[in-house]
C-alpha atoms as a PDB file:
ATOM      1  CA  UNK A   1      40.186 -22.507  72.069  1.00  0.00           C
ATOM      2  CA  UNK A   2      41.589 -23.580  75.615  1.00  0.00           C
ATOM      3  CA  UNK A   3      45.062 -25.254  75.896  1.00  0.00           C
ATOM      4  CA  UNK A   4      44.653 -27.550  78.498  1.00  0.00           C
ATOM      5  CA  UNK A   5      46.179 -31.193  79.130  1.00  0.00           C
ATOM      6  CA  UNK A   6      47.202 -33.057  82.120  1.00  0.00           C
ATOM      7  CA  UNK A   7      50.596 -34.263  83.713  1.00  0.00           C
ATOM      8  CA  UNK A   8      51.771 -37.917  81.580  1.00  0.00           C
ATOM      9  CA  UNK A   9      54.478 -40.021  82.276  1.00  0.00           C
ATOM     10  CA  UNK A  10      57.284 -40.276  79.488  1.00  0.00           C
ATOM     11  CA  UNK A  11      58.469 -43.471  81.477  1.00  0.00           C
ATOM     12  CA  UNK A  12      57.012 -45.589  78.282  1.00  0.00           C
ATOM     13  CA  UNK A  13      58.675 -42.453  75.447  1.00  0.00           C
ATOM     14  CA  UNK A  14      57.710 -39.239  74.423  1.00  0.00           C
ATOM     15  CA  UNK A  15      55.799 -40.298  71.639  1.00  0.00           C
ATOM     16  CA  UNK A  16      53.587 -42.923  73.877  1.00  0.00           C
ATOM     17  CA  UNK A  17      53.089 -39.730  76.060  1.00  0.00           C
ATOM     18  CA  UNK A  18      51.896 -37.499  73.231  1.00  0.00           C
ATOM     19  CA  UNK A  19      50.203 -40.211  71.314  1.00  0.00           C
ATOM     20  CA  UNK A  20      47.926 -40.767  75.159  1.00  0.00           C
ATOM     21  CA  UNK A  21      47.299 -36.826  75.396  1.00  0.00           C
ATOM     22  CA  UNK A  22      45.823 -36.639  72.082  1.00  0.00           C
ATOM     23  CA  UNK A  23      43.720 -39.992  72.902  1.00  0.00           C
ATOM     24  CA  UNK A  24      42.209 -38.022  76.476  1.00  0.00           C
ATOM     25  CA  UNK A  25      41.040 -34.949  74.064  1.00  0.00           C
ATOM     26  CA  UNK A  26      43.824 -32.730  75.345  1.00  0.00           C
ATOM     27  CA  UNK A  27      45.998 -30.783  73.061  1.00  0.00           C
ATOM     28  CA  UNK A  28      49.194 -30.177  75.698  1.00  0.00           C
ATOM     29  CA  UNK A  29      50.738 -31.638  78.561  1.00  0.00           C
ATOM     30  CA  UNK A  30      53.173 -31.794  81.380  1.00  0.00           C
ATOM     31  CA  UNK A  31      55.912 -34.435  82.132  1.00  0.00           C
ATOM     32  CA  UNK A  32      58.818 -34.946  84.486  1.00  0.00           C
ATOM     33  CA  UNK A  33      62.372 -33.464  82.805  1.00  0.00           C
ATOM     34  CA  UNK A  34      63.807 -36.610  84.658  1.00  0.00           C
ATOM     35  CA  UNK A  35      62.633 -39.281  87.205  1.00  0.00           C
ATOM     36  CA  UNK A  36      60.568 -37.049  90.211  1.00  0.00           C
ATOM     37  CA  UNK A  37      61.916 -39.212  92.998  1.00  0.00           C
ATOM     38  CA  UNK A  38      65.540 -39.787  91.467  1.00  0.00           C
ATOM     39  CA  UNK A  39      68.380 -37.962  89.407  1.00  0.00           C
ATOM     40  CA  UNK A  40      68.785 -39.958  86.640  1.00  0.00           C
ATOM     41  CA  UNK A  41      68.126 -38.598  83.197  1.00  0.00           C
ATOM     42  CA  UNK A  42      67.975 -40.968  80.043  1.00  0.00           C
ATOM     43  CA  UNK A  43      69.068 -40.615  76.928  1.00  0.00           C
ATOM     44  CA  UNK A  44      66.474 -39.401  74.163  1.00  0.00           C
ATOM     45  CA  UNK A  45      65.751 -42.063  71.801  1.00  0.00           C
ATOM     46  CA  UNK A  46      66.146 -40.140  68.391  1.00  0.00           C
ATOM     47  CA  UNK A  47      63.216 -42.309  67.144  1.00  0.00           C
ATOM     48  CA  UNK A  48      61.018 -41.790  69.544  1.00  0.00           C
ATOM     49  CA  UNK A  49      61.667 -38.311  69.860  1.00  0.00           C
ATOM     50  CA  UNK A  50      60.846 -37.651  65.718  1.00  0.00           C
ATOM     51  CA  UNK A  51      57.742 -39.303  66.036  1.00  0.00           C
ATOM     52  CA  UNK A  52      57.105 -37.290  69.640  1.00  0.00           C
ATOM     53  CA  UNK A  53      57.572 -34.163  67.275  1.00  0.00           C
ATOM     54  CA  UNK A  54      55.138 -35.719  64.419  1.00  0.00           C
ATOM     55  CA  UNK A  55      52.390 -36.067  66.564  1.00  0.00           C
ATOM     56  CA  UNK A  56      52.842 -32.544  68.381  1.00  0.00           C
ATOM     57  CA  UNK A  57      53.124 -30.673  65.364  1.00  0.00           C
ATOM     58  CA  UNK A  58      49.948 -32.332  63.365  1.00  0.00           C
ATOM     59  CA  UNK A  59      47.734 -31.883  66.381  1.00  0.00           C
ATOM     60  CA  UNK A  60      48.731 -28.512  66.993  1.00  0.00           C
ATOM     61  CA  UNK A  61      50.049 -29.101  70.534  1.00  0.00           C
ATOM     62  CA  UNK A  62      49.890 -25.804  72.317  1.00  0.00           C
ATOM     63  CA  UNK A  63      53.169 -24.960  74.660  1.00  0.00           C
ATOM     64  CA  UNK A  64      54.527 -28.234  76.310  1.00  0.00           C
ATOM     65  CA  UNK A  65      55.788 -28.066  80.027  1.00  0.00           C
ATOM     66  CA  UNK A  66      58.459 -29.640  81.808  1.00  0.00           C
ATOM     67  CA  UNK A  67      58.589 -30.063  85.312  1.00  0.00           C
ATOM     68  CA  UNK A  68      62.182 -30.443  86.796  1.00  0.00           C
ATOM     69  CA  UNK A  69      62.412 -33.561  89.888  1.00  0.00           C
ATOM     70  CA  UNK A  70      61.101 -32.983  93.423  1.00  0.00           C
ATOM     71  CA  UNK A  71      64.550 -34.037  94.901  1.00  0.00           C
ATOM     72  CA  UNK A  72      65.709 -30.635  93.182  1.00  0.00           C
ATOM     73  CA  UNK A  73      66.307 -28.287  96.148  1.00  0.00           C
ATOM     74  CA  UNK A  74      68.124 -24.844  94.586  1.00  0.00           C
ATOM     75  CA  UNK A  75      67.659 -23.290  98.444  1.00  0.00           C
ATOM     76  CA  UNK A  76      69.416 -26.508 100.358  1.00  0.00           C
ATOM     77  CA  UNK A  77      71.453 -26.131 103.469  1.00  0.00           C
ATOM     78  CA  UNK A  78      73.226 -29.252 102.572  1.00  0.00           C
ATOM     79  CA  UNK A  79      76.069 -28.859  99.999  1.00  0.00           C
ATOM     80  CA  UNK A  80      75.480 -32.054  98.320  1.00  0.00           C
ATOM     81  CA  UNK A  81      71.933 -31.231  97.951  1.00  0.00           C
ATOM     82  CA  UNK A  82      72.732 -27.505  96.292  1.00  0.00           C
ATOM     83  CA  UNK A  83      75.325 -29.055  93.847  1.00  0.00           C
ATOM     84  CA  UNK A  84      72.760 -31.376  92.716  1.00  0.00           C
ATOM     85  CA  UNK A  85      69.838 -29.106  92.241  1.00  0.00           C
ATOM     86  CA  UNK A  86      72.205 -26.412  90.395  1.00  0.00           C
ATOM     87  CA  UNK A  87      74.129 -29.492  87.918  1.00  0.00           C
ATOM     88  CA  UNK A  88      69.979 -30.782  87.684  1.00  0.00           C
ATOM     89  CA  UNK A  89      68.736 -26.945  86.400  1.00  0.00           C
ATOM     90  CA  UNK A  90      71.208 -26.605  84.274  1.00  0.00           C
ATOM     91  CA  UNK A  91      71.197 -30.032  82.604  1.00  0.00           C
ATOM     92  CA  UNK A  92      68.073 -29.810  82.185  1.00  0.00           C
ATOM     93  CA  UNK A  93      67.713 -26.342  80.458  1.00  0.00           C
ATOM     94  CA  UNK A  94      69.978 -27.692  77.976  1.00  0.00           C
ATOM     95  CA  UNK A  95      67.894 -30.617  77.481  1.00  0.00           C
ATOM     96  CA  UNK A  96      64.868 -29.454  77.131  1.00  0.00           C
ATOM     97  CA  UNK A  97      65.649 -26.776  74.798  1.00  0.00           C
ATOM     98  CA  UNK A  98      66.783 -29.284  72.524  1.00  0.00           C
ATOM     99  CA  UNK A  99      63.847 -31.065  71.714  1.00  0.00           C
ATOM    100  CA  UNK A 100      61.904 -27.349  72.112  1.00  0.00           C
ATOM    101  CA  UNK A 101      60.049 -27.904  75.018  1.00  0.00           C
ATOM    102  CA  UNK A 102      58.437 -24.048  75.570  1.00  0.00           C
ATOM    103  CA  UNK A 103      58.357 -24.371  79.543  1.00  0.00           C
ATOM    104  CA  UNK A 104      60.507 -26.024  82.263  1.00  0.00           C
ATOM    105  CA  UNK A 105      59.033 -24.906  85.360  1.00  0.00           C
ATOM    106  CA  UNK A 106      60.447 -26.019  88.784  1.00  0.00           C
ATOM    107  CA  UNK A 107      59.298 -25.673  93.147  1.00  0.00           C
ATOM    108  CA  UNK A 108      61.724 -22.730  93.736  1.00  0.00           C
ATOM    109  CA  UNK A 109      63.040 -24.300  97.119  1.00  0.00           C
ATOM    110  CA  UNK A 110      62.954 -24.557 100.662  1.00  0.00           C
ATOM    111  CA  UNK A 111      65.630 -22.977 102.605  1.00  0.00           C
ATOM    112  CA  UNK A 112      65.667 -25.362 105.426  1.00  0.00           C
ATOM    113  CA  UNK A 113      66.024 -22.969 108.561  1.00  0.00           C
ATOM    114  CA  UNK A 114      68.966 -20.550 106.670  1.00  0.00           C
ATOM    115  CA  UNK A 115      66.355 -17.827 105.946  1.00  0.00           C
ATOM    116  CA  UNK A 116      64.397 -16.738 102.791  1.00  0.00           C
ATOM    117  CA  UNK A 117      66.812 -14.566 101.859  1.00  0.00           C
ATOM    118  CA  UNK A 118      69.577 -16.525 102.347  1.00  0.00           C
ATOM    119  CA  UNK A 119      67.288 -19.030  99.966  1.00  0.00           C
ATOM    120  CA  UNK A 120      66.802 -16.411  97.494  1.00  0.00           C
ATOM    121  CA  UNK A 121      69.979 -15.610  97.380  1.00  0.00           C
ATOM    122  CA  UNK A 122      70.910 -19.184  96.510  1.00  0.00           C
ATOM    123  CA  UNK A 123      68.107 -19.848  93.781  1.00  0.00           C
ATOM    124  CA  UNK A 124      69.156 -16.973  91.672  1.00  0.00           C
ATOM    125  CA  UNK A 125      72.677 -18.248  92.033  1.00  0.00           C
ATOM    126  CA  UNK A 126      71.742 -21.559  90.577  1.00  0.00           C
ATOM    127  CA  UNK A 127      69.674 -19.797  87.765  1.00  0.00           C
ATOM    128  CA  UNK A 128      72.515 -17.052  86.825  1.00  0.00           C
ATOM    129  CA  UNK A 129      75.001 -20.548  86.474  1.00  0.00           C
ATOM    130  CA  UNK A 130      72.422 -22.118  84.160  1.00  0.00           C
ATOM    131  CA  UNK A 131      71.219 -19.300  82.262  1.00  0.00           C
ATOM    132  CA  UNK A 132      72.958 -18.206  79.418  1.00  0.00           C
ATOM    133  CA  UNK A 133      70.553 -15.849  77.609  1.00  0.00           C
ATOM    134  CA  UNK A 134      70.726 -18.001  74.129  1.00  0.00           C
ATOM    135  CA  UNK A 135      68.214 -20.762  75.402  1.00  0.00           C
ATOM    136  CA  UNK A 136      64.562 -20.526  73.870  1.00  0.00           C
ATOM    137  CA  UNK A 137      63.106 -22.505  76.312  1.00  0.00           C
ATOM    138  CA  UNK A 138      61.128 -20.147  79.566  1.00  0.00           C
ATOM    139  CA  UNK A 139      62.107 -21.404  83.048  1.00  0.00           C
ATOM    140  CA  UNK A 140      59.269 -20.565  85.219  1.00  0.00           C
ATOM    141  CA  UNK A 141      59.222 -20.649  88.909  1.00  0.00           C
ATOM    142  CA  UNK A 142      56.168 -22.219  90.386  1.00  0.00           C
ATOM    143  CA  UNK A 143      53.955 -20.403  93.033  1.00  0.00           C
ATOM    144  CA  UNK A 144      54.129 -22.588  96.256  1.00  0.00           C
ATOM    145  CA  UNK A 145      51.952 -23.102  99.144  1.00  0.00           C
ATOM    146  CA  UNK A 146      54.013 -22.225 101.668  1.00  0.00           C
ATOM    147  CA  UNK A 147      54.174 -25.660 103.563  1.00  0.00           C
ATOM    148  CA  UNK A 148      57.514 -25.555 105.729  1.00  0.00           C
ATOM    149  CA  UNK A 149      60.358 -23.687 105.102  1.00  0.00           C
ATOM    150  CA  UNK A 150      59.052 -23.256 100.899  1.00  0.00           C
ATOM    151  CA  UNK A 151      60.114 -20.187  99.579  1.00  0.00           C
ATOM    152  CA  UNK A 152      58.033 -18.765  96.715  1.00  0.00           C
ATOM    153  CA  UNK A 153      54.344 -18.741  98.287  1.00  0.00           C
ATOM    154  CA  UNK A 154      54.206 -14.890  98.055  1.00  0.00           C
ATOM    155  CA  UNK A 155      54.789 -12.613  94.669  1.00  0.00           C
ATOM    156  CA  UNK A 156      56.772 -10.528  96.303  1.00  0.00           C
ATOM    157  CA  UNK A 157      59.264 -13.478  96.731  1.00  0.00           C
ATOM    158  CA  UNK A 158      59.018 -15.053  93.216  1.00  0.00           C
ATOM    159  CA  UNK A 159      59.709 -11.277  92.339  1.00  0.00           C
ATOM    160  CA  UNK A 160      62.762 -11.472  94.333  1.00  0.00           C
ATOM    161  CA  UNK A 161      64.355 -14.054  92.687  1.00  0.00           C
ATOM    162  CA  UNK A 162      63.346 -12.373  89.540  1.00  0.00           C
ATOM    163  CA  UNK A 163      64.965  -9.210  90.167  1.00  0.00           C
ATOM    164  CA  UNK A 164      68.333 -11.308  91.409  1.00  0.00           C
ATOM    165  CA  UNK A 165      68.306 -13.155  87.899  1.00  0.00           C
ATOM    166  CA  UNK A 166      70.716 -12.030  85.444  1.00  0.00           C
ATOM    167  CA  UNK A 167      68.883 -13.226  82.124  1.00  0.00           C
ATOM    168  CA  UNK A 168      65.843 -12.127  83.550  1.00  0.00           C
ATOM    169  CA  UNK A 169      63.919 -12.081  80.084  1.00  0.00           C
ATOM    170  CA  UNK A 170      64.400 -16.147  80.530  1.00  0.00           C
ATOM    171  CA  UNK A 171      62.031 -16.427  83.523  1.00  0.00           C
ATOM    172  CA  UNK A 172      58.351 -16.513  83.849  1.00  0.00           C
ATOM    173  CA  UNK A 173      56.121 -18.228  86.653  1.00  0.00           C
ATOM    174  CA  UNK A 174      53.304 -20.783  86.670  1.00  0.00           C
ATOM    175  CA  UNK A 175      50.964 -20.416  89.028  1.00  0.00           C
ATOM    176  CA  UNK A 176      49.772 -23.385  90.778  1.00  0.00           C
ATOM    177  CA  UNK A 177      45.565 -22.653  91.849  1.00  0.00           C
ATOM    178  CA  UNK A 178      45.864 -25.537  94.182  1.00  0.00           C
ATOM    179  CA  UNK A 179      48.981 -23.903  95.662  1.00  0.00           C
ATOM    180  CA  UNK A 180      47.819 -20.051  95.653  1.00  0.00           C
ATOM    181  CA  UNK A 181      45.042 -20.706  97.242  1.00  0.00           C
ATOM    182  CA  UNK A 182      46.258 -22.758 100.175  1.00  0.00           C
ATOM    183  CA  UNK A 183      48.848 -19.763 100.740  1.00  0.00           C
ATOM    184  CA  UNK A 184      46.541 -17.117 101.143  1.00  0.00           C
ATOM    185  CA  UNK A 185      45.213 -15.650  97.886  1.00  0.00           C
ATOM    186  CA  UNK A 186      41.583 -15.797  97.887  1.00  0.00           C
ATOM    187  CA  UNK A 187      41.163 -16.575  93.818  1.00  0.00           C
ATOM    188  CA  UNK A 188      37.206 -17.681  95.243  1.00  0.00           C
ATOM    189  CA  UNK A 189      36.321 -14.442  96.350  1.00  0.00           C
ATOM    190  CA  UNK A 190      38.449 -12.108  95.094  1.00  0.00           C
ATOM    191  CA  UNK A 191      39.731 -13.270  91.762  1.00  0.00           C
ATOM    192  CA  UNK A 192      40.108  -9.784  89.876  1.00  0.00           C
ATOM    193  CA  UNK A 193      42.267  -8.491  93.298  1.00  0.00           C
ATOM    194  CA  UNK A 194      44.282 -11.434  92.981  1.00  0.00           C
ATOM    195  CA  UNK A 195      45.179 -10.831  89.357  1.00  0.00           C
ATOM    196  CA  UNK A 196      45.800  -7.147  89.966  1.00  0.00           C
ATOM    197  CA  UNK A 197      48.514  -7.810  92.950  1.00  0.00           C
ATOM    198  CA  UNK A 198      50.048 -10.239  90.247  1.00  0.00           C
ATOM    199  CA  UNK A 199      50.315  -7.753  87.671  1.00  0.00           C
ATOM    200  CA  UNK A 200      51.509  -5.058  90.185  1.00  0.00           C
ATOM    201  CA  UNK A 201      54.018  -7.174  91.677  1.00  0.00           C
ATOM    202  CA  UNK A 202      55.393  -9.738  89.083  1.00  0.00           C
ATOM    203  CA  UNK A 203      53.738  -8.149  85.938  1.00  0.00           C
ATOM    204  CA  UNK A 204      51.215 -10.690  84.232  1.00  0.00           C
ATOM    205  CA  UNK A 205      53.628 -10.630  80.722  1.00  0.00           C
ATOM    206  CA  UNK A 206      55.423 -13.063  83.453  1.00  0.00           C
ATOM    207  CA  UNK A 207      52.341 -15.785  83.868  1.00  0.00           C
ATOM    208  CA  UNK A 208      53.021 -18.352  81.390  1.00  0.00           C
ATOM    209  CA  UNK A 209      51.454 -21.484  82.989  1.00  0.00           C
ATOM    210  CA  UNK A 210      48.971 -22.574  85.426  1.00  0.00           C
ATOM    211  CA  UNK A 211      48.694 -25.410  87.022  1.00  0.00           C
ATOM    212  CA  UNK A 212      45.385 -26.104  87.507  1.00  0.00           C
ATOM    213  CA  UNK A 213      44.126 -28.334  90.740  1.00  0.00           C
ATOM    214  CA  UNK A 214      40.984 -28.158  93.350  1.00  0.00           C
ATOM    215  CA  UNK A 215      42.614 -28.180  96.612  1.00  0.00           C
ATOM    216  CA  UNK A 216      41.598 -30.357  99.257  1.00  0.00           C
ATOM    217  CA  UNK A 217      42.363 -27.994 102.083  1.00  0.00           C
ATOM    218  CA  UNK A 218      40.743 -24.871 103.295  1.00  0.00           C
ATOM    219  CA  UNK A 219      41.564 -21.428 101.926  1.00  0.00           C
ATOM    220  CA  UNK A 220      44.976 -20.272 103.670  1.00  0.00           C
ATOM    221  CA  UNK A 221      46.130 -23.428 105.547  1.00  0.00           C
ATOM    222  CA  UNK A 222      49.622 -23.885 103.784  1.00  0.00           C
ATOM    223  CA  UNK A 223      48.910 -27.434 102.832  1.00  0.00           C
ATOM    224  CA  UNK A 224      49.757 -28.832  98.821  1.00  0.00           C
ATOM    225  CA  UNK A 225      46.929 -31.458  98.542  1.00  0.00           C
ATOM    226  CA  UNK A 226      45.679 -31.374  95.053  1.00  0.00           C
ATOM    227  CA  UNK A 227      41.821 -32.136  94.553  1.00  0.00           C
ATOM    228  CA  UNK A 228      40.240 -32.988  91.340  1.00  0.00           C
ATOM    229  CA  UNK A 229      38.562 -29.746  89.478  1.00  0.00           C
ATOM    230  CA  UNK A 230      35.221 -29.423  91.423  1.00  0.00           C
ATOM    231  CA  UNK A 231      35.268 -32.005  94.133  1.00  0.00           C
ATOM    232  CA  UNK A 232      37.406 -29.512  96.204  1.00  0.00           C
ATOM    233  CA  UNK A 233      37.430 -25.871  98.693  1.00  0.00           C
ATOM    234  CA  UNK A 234      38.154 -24.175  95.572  1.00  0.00           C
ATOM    235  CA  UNK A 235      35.170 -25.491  93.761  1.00  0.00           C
ATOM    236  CA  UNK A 236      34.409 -25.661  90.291  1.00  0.00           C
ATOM    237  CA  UNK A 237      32.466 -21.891  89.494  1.00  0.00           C
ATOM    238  CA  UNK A 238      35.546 -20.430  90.434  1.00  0.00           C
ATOM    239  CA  UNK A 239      38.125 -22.506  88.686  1.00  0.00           C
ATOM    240  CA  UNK A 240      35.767 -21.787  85.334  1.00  0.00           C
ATOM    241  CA  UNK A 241      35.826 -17.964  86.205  1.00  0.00           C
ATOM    242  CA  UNK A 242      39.629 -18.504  86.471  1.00  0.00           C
ATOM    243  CA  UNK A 243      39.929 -20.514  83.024  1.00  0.00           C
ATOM    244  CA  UNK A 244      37.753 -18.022  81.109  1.00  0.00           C
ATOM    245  CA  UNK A 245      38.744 -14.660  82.896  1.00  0.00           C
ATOM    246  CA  UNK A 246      39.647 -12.229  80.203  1.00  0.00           C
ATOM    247  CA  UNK A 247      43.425 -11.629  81.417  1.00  0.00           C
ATOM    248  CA  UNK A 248      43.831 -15.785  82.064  1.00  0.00           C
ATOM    249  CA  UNK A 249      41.925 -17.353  78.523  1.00  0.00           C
ATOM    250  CA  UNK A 250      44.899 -17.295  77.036  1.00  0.00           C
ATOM    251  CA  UNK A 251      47.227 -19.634  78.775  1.00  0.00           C
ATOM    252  CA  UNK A 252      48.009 -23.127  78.770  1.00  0.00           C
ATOM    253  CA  UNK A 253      46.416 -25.184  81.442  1.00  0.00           C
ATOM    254  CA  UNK A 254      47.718 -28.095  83.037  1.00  0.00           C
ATOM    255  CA  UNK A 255      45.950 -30.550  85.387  1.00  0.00           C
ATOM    256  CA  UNK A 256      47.721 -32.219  88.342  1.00  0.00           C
ATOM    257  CA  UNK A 257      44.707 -33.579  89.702  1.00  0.00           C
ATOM    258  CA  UNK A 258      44.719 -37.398  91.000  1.00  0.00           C
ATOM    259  CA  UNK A 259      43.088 -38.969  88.172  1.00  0.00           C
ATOM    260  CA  UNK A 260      44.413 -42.002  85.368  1.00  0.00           C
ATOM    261  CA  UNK A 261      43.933 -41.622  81.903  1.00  0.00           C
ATOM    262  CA  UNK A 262      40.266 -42.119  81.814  1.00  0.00           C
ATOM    263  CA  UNK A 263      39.797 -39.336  84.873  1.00  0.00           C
ATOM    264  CA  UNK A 264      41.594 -36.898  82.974  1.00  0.00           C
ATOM    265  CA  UNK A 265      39.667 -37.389  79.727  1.00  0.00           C
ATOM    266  CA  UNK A 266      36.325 -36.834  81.563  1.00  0.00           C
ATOM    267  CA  UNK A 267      37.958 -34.077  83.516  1.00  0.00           C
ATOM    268  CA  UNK A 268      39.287 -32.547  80.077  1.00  0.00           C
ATOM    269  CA  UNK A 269      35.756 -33.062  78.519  1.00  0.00           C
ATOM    270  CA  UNK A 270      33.728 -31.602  81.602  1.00  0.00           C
ATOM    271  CA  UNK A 271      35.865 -28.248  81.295  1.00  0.00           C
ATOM    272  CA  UNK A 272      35.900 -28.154  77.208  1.00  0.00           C
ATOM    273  CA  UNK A 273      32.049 -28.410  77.483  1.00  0.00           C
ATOM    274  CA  UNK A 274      31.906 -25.744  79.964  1.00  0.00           C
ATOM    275  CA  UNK A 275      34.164 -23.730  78.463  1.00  0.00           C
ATOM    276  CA  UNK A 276      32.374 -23.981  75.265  1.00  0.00           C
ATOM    277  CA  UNK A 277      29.467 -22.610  76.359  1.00  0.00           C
ATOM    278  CA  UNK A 278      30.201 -19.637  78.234  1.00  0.00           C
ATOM    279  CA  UNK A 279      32.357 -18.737  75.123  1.00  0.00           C
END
């Protein structure tokens, strides 16, 4: 059976949030650790949060995924920016672990003119301070387009960072289809390459998530504009060949495709159906 659900806003409560993925047919789904565009976190309403865990556990949610704020930068120049992004990671380890969210996955950063490595160097700094080894909660780092100054839009980089993290066994990746695809790895035409310079270079025990978008631009132009699944340059054969490959079946999908509620049902339903009969 796939695991598959789309990106809801907890804005209204974690239990609202649940309670509107089980009404679009998903069984998962992906929400902001905090507000996207801010820093505030609120408190968990213990409430809320037991009836969150009602509905997850009697509808069999598969893993649940966190994304950590946009306004996180663990590569900034500024020093305001970098004390924010490493007291944001770290809160929000801690915070999601305690209501056992599987995944918190977060844009590694953009290093703003200092260098990748310089970047790199930062990111893992951030991660070793936030770390402790004890969490159960995966942080992955998300594969980027390379827009900018991004770091993370090549394995070899998100294998960098790795290799720089202390608790190491803590960190997986989700790769973004949208985002992979824009920077250069041709998942159309070349699917089973793709996953075999994963493996090489990351090792696929690492994939834990994907993120799973058309993209609006053409193959290798470094842009991040999501599409909905089949109206895009990625196109919907190949996103099915990605969904059902034998060494991808098995993860949880997320959609971050510009769709409401009622989009993301149909969109949920399209890919169940098709799903269900290749299968």
């Amino acid at each position: 059976m796939i695991v598959i659900g789309p990106h809801i806003s907890i804005a209204k409560g974690f239990s609202k949030a649940a309670q509107s993925a089980v009404d679009m047919g998903a069984n998962t789904f992906q929400f902001f650790s905090r507000n996207p565009r801010g820093g505030n976190a609120k408190a968990f309403d213990e409430r809320d949060i037991m009836k969150f865990q009602e509905i997850r556990k009697d509808n069999k949610f598969g893993p649940l995924l966190a994304h950590a704020p946009y306004t996180m930068n663990l590569a900034g120049v500024k020093e305001e920016v970098y004390e924010f992004g490493r007291k944001v990671i770290k809160e929000d380890i801690q915070r999601m672990d305690l209501l056992g969210i599987e995944f918190l996955c977060f844009h590694p950063g953009s290093h703003v003119g200092s260098g990748v490595e310089v970047g790199i160097d930062k990111i893992a700094s951030a991660l070793n301070e936030a770390i402790t080894g004890n969490e159960n909660i995966t942080v992955l780092l998300e594969t980027m387009s390379g827009k900018g100054s991004e770091i993370g839009f090549t394995f070899e980089q998100i294998r960098e960072i790795i290799d720089k993290v202390e608790h190491d066994e803590k960190i997986g990746v989700c790769l973004d289809t949208c985002h992979i695809f824009s920077a250069g790895y041709d998942i159309v035409n070349d699917l089973d390459s793709v996953i075999d310079k994963f493996d090489k270079i990351i090792g696929l025990e690492r994939l834990k998530a994907v993120h799973l978008n058309d993209s609006m631009m053409p193959f290798k132009s470094k842009k991040d504009r999501h599409a909905c699944i089949g109206e895009g340059e990625i196109g919907l054969d190949a996103i099915i060949r990605f969904i059902t490959h034998p060494k991808l079946k098995h993860l949880p999908f997320y959609l971050e495709t510009p769709l409401e509620d009622e989009g993301h049902k149909r969109e949920i339903l399209m890919i169940k159906d098709i799903v269900k009969q290749i299968q």
